[in-house]
N, C-alpha and C. Protein backbone atom coordinates (compact mmCIF):
# COMPACT_ATOMS: atom_id res chain seq x y z
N UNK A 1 0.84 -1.17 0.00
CA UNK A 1 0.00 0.00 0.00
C UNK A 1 0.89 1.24 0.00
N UNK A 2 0.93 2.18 -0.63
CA UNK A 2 1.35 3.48 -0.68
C UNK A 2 1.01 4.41 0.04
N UNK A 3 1.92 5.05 1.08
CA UNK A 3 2.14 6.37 2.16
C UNK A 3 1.15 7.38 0.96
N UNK A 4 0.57 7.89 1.44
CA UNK A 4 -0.17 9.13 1.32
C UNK A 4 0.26 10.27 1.92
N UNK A 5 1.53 11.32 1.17
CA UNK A 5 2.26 12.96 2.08
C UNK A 5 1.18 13.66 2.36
N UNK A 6 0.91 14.39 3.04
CA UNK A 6 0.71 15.23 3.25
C UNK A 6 1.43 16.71 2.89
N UNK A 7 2.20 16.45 2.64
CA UNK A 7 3.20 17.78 2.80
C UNK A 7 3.09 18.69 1.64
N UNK A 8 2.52 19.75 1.81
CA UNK A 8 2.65 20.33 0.65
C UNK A 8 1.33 21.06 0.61
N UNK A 9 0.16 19.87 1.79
CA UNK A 9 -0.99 20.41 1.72
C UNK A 9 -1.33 21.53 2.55
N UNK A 10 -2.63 22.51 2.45
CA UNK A 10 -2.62 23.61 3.56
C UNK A 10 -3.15 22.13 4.71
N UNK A 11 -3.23 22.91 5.89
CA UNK A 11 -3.82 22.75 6.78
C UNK A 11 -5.42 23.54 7.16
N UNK A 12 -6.43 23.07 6.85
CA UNK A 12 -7.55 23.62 7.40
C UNK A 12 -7.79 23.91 8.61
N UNK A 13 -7.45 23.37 10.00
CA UNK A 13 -7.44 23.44 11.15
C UNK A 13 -6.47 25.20 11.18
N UNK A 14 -7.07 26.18 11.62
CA UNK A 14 -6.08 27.33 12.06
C UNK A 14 -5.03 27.25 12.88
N UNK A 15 -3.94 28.11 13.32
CA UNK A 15 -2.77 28.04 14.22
C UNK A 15 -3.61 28.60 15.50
N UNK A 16 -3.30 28.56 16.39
CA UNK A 16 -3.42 29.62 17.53
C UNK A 16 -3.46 31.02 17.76
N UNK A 17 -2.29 31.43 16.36
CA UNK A 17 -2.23 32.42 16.29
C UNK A 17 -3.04 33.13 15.50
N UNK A 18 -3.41 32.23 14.70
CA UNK A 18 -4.33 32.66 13.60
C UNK A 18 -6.06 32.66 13.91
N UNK A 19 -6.02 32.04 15.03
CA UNK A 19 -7.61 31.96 16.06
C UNK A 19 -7.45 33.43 16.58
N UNK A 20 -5.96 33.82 16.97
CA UNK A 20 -6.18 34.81 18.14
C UNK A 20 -6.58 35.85 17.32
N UNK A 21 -5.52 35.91 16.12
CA UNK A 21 -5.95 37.45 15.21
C UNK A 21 -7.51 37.45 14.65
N UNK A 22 -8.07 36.39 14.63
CA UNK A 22 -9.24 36.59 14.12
C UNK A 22 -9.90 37.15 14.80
N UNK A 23 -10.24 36.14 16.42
CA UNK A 23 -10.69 36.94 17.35
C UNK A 23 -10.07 38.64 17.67
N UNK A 24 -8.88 38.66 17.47
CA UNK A 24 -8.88 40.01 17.53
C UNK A 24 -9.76 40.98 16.56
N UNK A 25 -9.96 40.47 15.65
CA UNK A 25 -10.21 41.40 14.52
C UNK A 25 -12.05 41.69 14.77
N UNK A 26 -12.80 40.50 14.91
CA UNK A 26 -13.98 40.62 15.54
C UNK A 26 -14.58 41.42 16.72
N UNK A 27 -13.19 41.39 18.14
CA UNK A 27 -13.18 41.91 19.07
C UNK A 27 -13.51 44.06 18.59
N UNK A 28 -12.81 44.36 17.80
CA UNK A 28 -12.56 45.44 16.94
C UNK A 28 -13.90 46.00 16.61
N UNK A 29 -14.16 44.97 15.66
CA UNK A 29 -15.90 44.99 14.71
C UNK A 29 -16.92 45.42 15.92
N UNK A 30 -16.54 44.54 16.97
CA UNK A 30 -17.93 44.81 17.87
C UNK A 30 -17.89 46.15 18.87
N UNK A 31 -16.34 46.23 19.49
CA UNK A 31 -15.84 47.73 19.97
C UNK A 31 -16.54 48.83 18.93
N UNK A 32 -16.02 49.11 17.75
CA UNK A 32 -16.71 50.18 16.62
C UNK A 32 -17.50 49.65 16.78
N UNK A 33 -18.94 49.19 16.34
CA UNK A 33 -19.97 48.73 16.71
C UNK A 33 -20.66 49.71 17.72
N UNK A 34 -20.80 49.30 19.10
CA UNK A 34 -21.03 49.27 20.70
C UNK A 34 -20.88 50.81 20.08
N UNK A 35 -19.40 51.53 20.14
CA UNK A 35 -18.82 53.38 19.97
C UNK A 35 -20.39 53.95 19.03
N UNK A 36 -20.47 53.54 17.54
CA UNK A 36 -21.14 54.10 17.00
C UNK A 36 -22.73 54.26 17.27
N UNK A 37 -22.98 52.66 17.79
CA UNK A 37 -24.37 52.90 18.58
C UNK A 37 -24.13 54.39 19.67
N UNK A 38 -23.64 54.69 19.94
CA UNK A 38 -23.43 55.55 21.60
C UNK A 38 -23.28 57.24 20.81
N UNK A 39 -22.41 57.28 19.59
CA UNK A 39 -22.01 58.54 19.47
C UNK A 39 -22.77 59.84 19.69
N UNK A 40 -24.13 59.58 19.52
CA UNK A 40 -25.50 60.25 19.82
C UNK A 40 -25.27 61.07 21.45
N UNK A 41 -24.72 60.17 22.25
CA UNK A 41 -24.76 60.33 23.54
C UNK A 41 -23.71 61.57 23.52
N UNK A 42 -22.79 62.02 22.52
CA UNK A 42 -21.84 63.01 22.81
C UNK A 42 -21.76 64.36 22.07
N UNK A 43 -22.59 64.42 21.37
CA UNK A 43 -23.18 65.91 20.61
C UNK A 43 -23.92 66.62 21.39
N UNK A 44 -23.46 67.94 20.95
CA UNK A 44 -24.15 68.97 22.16
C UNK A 44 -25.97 68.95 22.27
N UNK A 45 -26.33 68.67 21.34
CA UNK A 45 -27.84 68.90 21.10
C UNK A 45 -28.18 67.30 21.72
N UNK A 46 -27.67 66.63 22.43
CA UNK A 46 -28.27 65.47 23.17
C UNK A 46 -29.18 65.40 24.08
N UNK A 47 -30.41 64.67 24.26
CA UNK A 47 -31.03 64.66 25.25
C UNK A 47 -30.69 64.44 26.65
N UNK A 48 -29.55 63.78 26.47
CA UNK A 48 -28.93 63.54 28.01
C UNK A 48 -28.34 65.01 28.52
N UNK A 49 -28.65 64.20 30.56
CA UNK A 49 -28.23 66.00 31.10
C UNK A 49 -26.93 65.58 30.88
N UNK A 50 -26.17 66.63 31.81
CA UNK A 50 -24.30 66.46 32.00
C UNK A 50 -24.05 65.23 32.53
N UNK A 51 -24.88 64.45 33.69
CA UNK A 51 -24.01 63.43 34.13
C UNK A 51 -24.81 62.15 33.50
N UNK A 52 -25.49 62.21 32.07
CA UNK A 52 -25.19 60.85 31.67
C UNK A 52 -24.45 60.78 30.47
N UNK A 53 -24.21 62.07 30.19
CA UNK A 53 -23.63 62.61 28.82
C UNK A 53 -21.96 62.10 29.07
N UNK A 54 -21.48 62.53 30.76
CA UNK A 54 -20.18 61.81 31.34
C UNK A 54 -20.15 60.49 31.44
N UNK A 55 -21.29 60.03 32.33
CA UNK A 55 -21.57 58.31 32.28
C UNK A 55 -21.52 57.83 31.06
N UNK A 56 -21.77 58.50 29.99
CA UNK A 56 -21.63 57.57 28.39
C UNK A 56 -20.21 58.00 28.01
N UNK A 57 -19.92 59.31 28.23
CA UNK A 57 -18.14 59.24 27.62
C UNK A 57 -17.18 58.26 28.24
N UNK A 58 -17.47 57.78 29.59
CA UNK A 58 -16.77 56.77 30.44
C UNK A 58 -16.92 55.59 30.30
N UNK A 59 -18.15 55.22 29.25
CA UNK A 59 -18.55 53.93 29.04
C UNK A 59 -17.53 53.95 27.51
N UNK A 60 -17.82 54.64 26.88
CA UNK A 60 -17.06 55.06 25.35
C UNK A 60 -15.22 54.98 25.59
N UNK A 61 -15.30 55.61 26.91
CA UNK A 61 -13.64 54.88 27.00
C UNK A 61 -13.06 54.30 27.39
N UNK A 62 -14.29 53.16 28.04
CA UNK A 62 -13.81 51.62 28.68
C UNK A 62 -13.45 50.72 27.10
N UNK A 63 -14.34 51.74 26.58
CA UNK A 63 -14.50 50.70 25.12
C UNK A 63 -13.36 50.77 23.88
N UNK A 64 -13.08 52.23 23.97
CA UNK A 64 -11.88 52.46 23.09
C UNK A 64 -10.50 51.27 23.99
N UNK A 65 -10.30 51.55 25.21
CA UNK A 65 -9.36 50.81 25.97
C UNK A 65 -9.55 49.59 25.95
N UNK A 66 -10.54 48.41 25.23
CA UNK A 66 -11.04 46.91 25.43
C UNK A 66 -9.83 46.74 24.66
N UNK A 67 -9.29 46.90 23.54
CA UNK A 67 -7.98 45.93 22.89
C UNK A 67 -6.34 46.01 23.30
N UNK A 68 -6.18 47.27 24.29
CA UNK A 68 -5.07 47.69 24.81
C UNK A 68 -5.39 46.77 26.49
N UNK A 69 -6.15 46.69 27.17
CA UNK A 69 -6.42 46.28 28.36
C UNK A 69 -6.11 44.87 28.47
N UNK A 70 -6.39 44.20 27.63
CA UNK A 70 -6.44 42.78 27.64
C UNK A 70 -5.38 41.71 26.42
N UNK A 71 -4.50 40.95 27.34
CA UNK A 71 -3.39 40.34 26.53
C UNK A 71 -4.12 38.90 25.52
N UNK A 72 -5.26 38.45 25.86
CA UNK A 72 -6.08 37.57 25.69
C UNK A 72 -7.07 37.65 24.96
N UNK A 73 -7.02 37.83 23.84
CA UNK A 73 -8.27 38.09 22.94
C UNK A 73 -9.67 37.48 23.38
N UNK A 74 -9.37 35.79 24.41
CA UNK A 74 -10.69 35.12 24.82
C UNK A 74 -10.74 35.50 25.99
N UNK A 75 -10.56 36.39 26.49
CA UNK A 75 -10.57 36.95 27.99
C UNK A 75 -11.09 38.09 28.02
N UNK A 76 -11.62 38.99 27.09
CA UNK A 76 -12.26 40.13 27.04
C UNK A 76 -13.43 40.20 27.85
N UNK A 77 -13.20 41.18 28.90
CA UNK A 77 -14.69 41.65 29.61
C UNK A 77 -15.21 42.72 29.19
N UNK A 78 -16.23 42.69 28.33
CA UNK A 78 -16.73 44.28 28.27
C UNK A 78 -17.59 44.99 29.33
N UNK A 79 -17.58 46.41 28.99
CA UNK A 79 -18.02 47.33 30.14
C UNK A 79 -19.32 47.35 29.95
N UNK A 80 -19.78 47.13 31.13
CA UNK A 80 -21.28 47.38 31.40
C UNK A 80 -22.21 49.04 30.72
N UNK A 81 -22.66 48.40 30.05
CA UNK A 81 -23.66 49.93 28.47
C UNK A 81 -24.50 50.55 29.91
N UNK A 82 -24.55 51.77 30.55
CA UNK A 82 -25.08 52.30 31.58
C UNK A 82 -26.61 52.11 30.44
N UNK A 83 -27.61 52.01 31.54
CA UNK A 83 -29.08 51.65 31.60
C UNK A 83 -29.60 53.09 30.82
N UNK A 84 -29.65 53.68 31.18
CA UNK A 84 -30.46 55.06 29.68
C UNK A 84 -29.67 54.85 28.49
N UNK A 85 -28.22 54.30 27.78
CA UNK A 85 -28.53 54.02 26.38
C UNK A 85 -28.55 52.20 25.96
N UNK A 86 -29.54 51.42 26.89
CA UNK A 86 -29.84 50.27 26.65
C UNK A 86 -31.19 50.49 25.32
C-alpha cells in the first residue's frame, strides 16, 4: 500500500495564532460597533443632562481601551452599556 504525504498540503485546522488574530479582529468589529451605537450620547444637542452625557463618555472609553487592556483576545470583559442608552 502506498504512504499518502501530506506535505505540501494547507492545513484547514487554524494556528493559535491565527484563532487569536481573528478573534482580535472581531473583538474590533464589535468595539466600533457598541462606539457608534453611543455617538449620539456626545453631541451637544443630546437629550442627556451632563451626568449621563459623562456616564456615556466613560462607558465610550472603557471601550476604546477593550484591545489595549487585555493580553487575551478570549478573555475580554466588556463594560457594562449604563441603563439610559440600553
Amino acid at each position: 500500500m502506498n504512504e499518502i504525504s501530506m506535505e505540501g498540503v494547507p492545513s484547514l485546522i487554524p494556528s493559535k495564532e491565527g484563532l487569536e488574530l481573528l478573534e482580535w479582529s472581531s473583538i474590533r468589529v464589535r468595539r466600533d460597533r457598541l462606539l457608534r451605537e453611543t455617538d449620539h450620547s456626545q453631541v451637544q444637542d443630546s437629550p442627556l443632562n451632563d451626568a449621563q452625557r459623562a456616564q456615556a463618555a466613560a462607558y465610550r472609553k472603557l471601550l476604546r481601551n477593550v484591545p489595549q487592556d487585555v493580553g487575551d483576545p478570549f478573555a475580554v470583559e466588556w463594560p457594562e452599556k449604563p441603563d439610559f442608552l440600553k
